[in-house]
Protein backbone atom coordinates (compact mmCIF):
# COMPACT_ATOMS: atom_id res chain seq x y z
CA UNK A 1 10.42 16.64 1.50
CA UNK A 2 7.82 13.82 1.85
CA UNK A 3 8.69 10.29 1.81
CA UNK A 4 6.73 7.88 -0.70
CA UNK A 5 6.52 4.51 0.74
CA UNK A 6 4.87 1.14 -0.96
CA UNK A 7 3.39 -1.09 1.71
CA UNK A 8 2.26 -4.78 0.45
CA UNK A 9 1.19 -7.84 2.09
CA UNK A 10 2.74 -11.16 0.22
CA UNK A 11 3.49 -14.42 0.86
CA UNK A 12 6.66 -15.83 1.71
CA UNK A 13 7.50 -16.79 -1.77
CA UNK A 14 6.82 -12.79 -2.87
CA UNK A 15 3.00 -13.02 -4.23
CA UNK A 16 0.23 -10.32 -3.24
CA UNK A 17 -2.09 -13.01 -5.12
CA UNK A 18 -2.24 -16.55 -5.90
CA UNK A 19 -2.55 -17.84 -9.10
CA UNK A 20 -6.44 -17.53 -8.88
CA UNK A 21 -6.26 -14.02 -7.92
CA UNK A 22 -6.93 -15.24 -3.91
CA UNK A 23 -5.17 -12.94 -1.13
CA UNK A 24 -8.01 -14.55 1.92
CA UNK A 25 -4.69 -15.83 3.03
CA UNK A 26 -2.75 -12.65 3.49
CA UNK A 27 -5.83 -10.78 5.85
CA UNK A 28 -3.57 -9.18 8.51
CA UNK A 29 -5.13 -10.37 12.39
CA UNK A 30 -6.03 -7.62 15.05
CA UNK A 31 -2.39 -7.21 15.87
CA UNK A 32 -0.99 -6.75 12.04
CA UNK A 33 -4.06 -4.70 11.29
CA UNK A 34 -2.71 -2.60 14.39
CA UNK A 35 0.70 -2.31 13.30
CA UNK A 36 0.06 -0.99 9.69
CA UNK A 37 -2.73 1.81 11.09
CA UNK A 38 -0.02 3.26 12.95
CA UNK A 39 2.38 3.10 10.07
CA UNK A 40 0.09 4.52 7.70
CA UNK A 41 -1.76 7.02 10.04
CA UNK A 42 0.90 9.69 9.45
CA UNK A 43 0.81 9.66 5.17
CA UNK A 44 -1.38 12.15 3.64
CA UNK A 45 -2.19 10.85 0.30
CA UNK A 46 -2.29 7.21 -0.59
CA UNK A 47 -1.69 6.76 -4.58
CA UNK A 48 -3.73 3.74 -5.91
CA UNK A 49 -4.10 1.59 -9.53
CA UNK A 50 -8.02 0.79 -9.82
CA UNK A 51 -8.36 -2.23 -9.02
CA UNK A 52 -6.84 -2.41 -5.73
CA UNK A 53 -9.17 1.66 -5.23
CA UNK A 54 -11.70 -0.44 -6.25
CA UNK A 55 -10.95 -3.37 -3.02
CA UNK A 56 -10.32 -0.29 -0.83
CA UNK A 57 -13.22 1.96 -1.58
CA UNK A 58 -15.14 -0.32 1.33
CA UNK A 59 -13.25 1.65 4.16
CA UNK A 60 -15.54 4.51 3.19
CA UNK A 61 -18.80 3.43 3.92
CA UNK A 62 -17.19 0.38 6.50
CA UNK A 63 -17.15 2.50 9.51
CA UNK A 64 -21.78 3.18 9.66
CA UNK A 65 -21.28 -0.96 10.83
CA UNK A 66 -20.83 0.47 14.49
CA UNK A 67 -20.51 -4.03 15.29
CA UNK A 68 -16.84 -4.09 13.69
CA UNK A 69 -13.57 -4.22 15.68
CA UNK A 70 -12.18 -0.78 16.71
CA UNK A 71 -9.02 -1.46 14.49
CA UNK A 72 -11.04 -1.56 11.77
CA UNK A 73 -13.26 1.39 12.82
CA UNK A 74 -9.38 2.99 13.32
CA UNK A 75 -8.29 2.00 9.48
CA UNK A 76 -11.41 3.54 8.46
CA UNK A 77 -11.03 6.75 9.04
CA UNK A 78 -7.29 6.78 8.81
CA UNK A 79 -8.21 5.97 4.84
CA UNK A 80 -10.97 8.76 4.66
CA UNK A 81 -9.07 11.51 6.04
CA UNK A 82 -6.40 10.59 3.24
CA UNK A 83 -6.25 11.99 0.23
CA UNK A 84 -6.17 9.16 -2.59
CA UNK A 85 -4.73 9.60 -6.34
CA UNK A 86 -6.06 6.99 -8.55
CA UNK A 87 -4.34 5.80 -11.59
CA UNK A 88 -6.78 4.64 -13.94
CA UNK A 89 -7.56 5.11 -17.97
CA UNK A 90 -11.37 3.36 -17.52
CA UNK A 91 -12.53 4.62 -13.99
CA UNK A 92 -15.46 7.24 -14.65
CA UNK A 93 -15.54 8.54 -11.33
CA UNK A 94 -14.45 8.46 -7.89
CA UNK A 95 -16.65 6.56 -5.59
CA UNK A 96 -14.86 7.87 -2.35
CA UNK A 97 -14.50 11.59 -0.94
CA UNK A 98 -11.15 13.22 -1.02
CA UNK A 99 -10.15 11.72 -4.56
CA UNK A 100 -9.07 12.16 -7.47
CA UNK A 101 -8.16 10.39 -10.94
CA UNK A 102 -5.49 10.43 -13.07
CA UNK A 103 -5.00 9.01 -16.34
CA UNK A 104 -1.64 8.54 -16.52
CA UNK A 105 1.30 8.07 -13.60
CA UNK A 106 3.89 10.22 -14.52
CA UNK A 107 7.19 10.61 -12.52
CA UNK A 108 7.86 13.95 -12.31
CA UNK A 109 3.92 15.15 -11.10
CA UNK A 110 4.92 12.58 -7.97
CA UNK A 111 8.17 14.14 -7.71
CA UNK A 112 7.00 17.59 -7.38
CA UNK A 113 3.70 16.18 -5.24
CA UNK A 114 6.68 14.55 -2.78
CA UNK A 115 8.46 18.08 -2.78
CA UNK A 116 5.52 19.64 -1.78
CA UNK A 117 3.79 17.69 0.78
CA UNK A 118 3.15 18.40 4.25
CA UNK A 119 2.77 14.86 5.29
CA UNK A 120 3.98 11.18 3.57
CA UNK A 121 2.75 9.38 0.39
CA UNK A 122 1.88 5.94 0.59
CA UNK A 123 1.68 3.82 -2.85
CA UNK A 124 0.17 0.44 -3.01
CA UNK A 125 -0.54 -1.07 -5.62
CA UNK A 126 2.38 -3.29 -7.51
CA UNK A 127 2.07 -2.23 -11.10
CA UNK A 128 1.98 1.82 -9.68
CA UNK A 129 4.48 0.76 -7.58
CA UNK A 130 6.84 -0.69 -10.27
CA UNK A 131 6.62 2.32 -12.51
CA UNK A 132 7.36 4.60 -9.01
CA UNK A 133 10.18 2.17 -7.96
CA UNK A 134 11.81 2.18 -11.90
CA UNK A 135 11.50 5.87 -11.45
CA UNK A 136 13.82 6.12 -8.45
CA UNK A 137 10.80 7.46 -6.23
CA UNK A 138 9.82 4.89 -3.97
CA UNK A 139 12.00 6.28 -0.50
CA UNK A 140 11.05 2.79 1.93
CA UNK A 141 9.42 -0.56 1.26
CA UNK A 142 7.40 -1.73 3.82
CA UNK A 143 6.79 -5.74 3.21
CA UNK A 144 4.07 -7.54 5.63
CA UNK A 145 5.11 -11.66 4.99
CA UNK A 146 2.59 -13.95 5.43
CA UNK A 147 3.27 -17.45 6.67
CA UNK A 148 2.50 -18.66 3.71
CA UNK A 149 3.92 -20.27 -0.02
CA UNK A 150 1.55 -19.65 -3.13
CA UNK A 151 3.48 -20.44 -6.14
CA UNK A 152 2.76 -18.18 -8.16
CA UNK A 153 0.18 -14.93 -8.83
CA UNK A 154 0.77 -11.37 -9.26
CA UNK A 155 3.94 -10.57 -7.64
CA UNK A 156 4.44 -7.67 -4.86
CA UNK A 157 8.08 -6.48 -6.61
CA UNK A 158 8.69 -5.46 -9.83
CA UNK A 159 11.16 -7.87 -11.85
CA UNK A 160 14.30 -6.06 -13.63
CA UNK A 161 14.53 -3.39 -11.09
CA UNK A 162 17.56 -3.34 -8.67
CA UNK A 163 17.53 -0.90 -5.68
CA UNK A 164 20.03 -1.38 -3.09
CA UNK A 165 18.43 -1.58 0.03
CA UNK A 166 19.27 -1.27 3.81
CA UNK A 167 17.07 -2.81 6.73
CA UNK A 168 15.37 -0.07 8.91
CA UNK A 169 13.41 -1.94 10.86
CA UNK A 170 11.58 -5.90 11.49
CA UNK A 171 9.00 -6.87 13.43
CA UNK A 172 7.79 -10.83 13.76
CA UNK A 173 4.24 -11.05 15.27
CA UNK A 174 2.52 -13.90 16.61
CA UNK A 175 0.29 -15.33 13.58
CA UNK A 176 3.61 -15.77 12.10
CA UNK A 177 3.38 -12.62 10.11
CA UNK A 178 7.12 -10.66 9.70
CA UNK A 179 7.24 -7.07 9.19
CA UNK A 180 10.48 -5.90 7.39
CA UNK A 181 10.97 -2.30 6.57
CA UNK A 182 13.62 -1.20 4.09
CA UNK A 183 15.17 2.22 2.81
CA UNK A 184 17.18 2.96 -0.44
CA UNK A 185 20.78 2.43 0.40
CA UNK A 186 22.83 5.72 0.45
């Protein structure tokens, strides 16, 4: 069975977003950017809400810049070989290869999609998250920190959810950034 992960980037204090709807602070550097294309290299399909689809659909057209840095050139085409499900009721259509849209998230399609599966699932957006997490699906959390306090903005966990975790894995790099990786307690 395939593993469904949610990967975020937040500050300190738990945000994904300030107040102002700002994340410039939370742009991983060469080495972060590194770490999370080898942790998301292996997943097959990435499941999205539209707006963050809509920040990500650049990595399909990034990579004809031949100037960029080869870890970006790398996250490129790690995200177009992936398959992406997007959650959205107003998206008309897909602006990426490889995609599809679905009105509605609904439990039990991930469940069987996570039975069936070849290769991981990576979900990453909060809201998608929430409803995956409140659903018992979400198998590991992996949580980037920034060196950072925002005080307030759209928030990377869901509030009256508790999953009992275990630490897997941490990772502290040298902009300050902390990598923490958790599973569902057994």
């Amino acid at each position: 069975m395939a593993k469904l992960t949610y990967t975020a980037i937040s500050s300190l204090d738990g945000f994904l977003a300030d107040a102002d709807g700002k994340f410039d602070w939370a742009e991983p550097d060469a080495e972060v950017h590194a770490f999370v294309n080898d942790l998301e290299r292996p997943a097959g399909t990435h499941l999205y809400g539209r707006r963050l689809y809509e920040v990500l659909v650049a990595w399909e057209t990034i990579d004809k810049d031949r100037d960029q840095p080869p870890v970006i050139l790398d996250f490129a085409k790690i995200w177009q070989e992936a398959d992406k499900i997007v959650y959205s009721r107003t998206l008309e259509s897909a602006s990426s290869a490889r995609t599809r849209i679905e009105r509605e998230f609904d439990p039990d399609t991930v469940r069987e999609l996570k039975a069936t599966s070849e290769r991981d699932l990576l979900i990453g957006c909060p809201e998608l998250a929430g409803d995956a997490i409140r659903a018992g699906l979400v198998d590991e959390y992996h949580l980037f920190l920034a060196p950072v306090l925002v005080g307030g903005g759209k928030r990377a966990l869901p509030e009256g959810v508790r999953v009992d975790l275990e630490l897997l894995d941490e990772r502290r790099f040298a902009s300050g950034f902390i990598y923490l990786r958790y599973g569902k307690r057994t």
